[in-house]
Protein backbone atom coordinates (compact mmCIF):
# COMPACT_ATOMS: atom_id res chain seq x y z
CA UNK A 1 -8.86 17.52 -11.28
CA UNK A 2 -5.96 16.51 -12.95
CA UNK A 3 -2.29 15.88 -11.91
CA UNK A 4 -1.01 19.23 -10.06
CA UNK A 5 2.85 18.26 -9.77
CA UNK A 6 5.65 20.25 -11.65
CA UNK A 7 7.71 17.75 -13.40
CA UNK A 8 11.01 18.21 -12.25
CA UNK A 9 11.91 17.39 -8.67
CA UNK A 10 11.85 20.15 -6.33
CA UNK A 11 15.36 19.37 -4.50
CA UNK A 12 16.32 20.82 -7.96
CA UNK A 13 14.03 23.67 -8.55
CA UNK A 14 13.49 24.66 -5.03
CA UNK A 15 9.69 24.59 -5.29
CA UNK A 16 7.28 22.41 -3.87
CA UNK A 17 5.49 19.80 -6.78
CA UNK A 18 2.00 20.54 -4.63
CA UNK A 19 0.50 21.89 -2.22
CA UNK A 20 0.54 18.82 0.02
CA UNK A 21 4.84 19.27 -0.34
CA UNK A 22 4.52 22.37 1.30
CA UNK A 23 2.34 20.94 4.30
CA UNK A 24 3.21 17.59 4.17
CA UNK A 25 7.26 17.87 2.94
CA UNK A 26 8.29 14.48 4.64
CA UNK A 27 5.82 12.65 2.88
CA UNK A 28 7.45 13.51 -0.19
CA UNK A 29 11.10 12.05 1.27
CA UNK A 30 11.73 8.93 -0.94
CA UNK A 31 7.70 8.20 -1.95
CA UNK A 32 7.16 6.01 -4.87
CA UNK A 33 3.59 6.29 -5.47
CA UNK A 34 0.48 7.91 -4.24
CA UNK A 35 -2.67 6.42 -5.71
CA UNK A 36 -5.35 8.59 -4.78
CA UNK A 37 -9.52 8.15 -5.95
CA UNK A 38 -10.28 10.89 -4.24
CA UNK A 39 -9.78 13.24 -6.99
CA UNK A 40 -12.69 11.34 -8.82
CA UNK A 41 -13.61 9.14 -11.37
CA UNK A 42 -10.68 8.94 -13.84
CA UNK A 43 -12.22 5.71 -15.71
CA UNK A 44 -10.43 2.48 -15.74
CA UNK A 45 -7.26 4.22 -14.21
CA UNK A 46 -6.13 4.72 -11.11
CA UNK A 47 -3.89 8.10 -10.58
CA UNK A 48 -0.21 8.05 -9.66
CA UNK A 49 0.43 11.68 -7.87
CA UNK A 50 3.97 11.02 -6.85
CA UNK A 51 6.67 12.71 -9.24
CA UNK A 52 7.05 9.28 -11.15
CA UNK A 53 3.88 10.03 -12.71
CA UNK A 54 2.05 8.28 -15.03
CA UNK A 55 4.68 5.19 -15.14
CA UNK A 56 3.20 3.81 -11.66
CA UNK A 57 -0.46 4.75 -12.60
CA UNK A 58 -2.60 1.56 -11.95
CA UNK A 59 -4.76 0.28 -14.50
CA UNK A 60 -8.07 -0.73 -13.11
CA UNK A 61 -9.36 -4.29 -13.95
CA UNK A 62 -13.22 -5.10 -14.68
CA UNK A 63 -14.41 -1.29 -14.13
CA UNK A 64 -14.42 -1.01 -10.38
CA UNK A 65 -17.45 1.25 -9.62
CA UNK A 66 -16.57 4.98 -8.00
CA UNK A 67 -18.53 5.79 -4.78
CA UNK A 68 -18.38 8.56 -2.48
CA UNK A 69 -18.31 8.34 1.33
CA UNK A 70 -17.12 10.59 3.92
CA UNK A 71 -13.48 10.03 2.51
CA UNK A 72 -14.34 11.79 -0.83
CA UNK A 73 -14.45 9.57 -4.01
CA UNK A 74 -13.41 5.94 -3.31
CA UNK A 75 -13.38 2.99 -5.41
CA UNK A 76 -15.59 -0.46 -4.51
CA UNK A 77 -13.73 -3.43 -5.85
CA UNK A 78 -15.70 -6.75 -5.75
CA UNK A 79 -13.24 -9.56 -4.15
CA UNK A 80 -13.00 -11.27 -7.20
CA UNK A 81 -12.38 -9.68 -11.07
CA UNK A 82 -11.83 -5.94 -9.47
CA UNK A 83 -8.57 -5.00 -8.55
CA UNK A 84 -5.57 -2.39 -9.93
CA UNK A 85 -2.49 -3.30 -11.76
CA UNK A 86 0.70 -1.38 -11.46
CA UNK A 87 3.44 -2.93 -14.41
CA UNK A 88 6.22 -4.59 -12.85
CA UNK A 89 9.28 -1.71 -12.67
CA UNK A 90 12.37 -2.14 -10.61
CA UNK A 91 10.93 1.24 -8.78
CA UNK A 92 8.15 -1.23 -6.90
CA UNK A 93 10.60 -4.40 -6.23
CA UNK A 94 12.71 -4.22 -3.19
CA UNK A 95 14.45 -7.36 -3.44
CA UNK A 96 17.74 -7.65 -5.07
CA UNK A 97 18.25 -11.67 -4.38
CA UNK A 98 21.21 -11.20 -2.40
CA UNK A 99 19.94 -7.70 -0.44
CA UNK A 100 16.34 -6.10 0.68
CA UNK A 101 15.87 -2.30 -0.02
CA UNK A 102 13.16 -1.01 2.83
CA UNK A 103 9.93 -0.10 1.53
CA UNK A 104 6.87 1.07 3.28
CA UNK A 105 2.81 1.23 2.04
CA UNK A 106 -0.53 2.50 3.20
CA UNK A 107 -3.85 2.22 2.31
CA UNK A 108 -7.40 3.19 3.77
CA UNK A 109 -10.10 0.36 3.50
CA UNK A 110 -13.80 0.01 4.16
CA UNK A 111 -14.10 -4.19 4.38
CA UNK A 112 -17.23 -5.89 3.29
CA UNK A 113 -16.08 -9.24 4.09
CA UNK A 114 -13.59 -9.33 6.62
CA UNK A 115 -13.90 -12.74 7.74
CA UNK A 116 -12.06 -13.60 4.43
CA UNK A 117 -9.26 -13.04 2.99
CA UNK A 118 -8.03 -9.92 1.86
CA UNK A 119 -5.12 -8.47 -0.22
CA UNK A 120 -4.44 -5.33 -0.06
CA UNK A 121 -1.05 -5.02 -2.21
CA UNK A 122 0.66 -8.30 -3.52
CA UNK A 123 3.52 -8.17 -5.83
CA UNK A 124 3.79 -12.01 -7.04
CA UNK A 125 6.27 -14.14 -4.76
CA UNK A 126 7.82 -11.14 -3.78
CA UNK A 127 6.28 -9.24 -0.99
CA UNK A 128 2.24 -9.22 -0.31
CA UNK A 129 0.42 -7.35 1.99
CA UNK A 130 -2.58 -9.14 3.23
CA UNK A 131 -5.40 -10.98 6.09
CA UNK A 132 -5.07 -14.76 6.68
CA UNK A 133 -7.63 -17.31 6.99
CA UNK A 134 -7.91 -16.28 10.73
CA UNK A 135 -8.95 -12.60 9.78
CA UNK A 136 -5.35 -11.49 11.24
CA UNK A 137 -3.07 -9.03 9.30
CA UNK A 138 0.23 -9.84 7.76
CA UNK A 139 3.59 -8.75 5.65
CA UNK A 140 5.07 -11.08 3.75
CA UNK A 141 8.70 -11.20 2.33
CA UNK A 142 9.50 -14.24 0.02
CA UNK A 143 12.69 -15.55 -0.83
CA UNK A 144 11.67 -16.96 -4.58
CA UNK A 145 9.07 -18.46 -3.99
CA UNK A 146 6.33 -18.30 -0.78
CA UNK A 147 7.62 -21.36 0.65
CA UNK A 148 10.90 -19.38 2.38
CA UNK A 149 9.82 -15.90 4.04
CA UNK A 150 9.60 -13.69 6.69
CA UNK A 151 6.46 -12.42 8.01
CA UNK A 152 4.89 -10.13 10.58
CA UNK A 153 1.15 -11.24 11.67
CA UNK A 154 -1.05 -9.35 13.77
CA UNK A 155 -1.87 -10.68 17.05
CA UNK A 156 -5.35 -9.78 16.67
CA UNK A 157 -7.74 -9.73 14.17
CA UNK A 158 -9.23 -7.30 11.66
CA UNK A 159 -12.05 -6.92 13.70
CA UNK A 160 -11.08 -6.46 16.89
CA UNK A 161 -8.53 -4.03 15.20
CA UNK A 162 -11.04 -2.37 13.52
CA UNK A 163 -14.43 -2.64 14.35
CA UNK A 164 -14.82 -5.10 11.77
CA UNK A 165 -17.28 -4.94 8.36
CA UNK A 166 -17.96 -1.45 7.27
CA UNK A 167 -15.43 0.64 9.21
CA UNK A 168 -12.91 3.04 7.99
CA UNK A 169 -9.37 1.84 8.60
CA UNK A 170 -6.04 2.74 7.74
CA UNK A 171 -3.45 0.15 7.31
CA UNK A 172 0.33 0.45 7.50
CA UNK A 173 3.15 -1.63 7.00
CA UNK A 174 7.22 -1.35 6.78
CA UNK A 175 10.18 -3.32 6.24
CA UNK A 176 13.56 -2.07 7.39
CA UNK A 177 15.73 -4.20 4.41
CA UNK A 178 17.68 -6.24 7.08
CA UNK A 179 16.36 -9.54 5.77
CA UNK A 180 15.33 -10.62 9.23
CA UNK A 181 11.51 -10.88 10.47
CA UNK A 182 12.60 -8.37 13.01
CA UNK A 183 12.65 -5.55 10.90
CA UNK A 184 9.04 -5.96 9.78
CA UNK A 185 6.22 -3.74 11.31
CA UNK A 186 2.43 -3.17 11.38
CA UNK A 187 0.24 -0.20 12.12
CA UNK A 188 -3.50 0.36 12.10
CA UNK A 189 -5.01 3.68 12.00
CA UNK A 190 -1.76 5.16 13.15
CA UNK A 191 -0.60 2.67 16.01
CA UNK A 192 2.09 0.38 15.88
CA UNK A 193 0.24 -2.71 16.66
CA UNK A 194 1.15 -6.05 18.36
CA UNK A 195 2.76 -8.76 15.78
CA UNK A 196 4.01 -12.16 15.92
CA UNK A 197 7.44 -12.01 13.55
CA UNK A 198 8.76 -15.34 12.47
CA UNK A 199 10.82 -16.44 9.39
CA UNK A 200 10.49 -20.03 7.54
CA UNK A 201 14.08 -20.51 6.63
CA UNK A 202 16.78 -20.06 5.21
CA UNK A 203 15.33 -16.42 4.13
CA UNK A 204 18.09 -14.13 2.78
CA UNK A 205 16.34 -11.90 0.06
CA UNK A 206 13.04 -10.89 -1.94
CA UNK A 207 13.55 -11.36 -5.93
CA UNK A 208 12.25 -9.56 -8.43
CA UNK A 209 10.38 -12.06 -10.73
CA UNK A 210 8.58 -9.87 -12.72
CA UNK A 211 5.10 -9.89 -11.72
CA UNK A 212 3.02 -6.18 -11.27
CA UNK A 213 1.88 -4.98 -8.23
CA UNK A 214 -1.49 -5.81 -7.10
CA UNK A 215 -3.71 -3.09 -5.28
CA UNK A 216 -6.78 -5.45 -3.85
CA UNK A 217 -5.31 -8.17 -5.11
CA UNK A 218 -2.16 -11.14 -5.42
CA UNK A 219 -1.54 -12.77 -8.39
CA UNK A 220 -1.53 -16.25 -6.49
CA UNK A 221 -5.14 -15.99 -4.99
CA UNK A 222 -7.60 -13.55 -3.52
CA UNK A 223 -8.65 -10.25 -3.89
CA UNK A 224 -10.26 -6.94 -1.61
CA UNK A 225 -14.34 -6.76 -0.95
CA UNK A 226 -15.00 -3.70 0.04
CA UNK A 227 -14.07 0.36 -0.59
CA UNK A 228 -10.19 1.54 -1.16
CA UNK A 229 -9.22 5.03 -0.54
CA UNK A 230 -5.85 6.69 -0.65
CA UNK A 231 -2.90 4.35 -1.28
CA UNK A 232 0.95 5.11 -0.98
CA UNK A 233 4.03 3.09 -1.62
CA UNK A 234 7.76 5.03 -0.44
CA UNK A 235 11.15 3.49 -0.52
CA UNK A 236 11.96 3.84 3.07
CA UNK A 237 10.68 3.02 6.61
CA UNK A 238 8.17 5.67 7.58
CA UNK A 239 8.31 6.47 11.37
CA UNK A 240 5.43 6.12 13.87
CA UNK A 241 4.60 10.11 13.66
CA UNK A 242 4.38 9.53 9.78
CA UNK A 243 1.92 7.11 9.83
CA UNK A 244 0.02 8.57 12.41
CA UNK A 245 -0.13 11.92 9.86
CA UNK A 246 -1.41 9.84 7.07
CA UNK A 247 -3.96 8.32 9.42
CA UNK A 248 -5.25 11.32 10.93
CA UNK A 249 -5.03 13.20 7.13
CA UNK A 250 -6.38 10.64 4.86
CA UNK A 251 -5.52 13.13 1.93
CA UNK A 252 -1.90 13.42 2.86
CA UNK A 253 0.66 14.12 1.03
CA UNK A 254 -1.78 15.69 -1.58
CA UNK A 255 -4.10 18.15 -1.23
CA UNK A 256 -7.26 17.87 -2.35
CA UNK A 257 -8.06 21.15 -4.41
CA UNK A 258 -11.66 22.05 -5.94
């Protein structure tokens, strides 16, 4: 299956890019990226479906191996030398040094190794989406550098969240641009979830240094063990109902079509 999206935007043509617009349409409001394996193996890249196209596809690093589960195709990344790579493009940086832009992301992951660390999007010292040492989910903001930030952290861990190793999970996350911890939320398969919010001053904005985005992986340290599924990156705050969609429709916003 290859890309199924008309190029131009439909708010000018007044048709939907895919099926999934016509189902899904406020998925579509403001989405970056949609990285989707579901469509199947597509070699060492990983498939942008949002009408950016092939500028945010992610170029996949030491052949990930494709696998199929109850989610459709997936890909298995190892923890280590496995990962994506999206190039750096003001598009995915939502720092402006002086001002945060809100973003939100997804992603549904099978863990092989929760008790570690695990990134699941990092974008240099910019923003990373990741578990600590303690197992415990967390957005991070950084203010040039990781020393100054503002972070969200689960107050539980990924498995009592989850279930822990082996089991499906979508993962959510949103920042509302206000440049306070406040505006920083956490949802897992759909539910806003407890956080503790803090900031390690004086935080006033991300900054785009120039590093890609990272899917399974941060350019400081770590990586993801264990399967990734459907991935999406828009540049607003999705609301509760939205990510409750994307966790209930793992497909969502596109539509998988034989």
């Amino acid at each position: 299956m290859g890309r199924i999206l008309t190029p131009t935007p439909s708010f000018q043509t007044g048709f939907a890019r895919c099926a999934g617009e016509c189902l899904y349409p406020m998925l579509w409001d403001r989405l970056i990226a949609w990285w989707d394996p579901g469509v199947g193996p597509t070699g060492d890249t990983l498939l942008n479906f949002s009408p950016y196209g092939t500028i945010l596809d992610a170029a996949l690093n030491a052949s990930p191996t494709w696998e199929v589960s109850e989610l459709g195709w997936l890909l298995h990344l190892n923890g280590t030398t496995q990962y994506a790579t999206v190039a750096d493009r003001d598009l995915i940086s939502f720092g402006r040094t002086t001002y945060d832009l809100p973003f939100s992301a997804s992603m549904w992951v099978s863990l092989d190794s929760p008790t570690t660390q695990q990134r699941f999007f990092g974008k240099g010292t910019e923003w990373l989406l990741t578990t600590n040492a303690s197992s415990e989910i967390g957005l991070y903001c950084y203010d040039n550098g990781t020393a100054v930030h503002i972070r969200a952290v689960s107050a539980a861990n990924w498995n009592t969240l989850t279930g822990g190793a082996g089991n499906w999970a979508h993962l959510g996350a949103s920042y509302d641009g206000s440049g306070s911890e406040t505006g920083l939320a956490l949802y897992v398969n759909g539910t806003a979830i407890s956080v503790n919010a803090a900031e390690s001053p004086p935080y006033v904005a991300m900054h785009n240094n120039g590093a890609d985005l990272l899917l399974g992986d941060w350019s400081v340290s770590g990586g993801l063990d264990g399967l990734v599924g459907p991935a999406g990156l828009w540049g607003r705050v999705l609301v509760p109902q939205e990510f409750r969609l994307l966790a209930d429709v793992p497909h969502a916003p596109l539509v998988m079509e034989d």
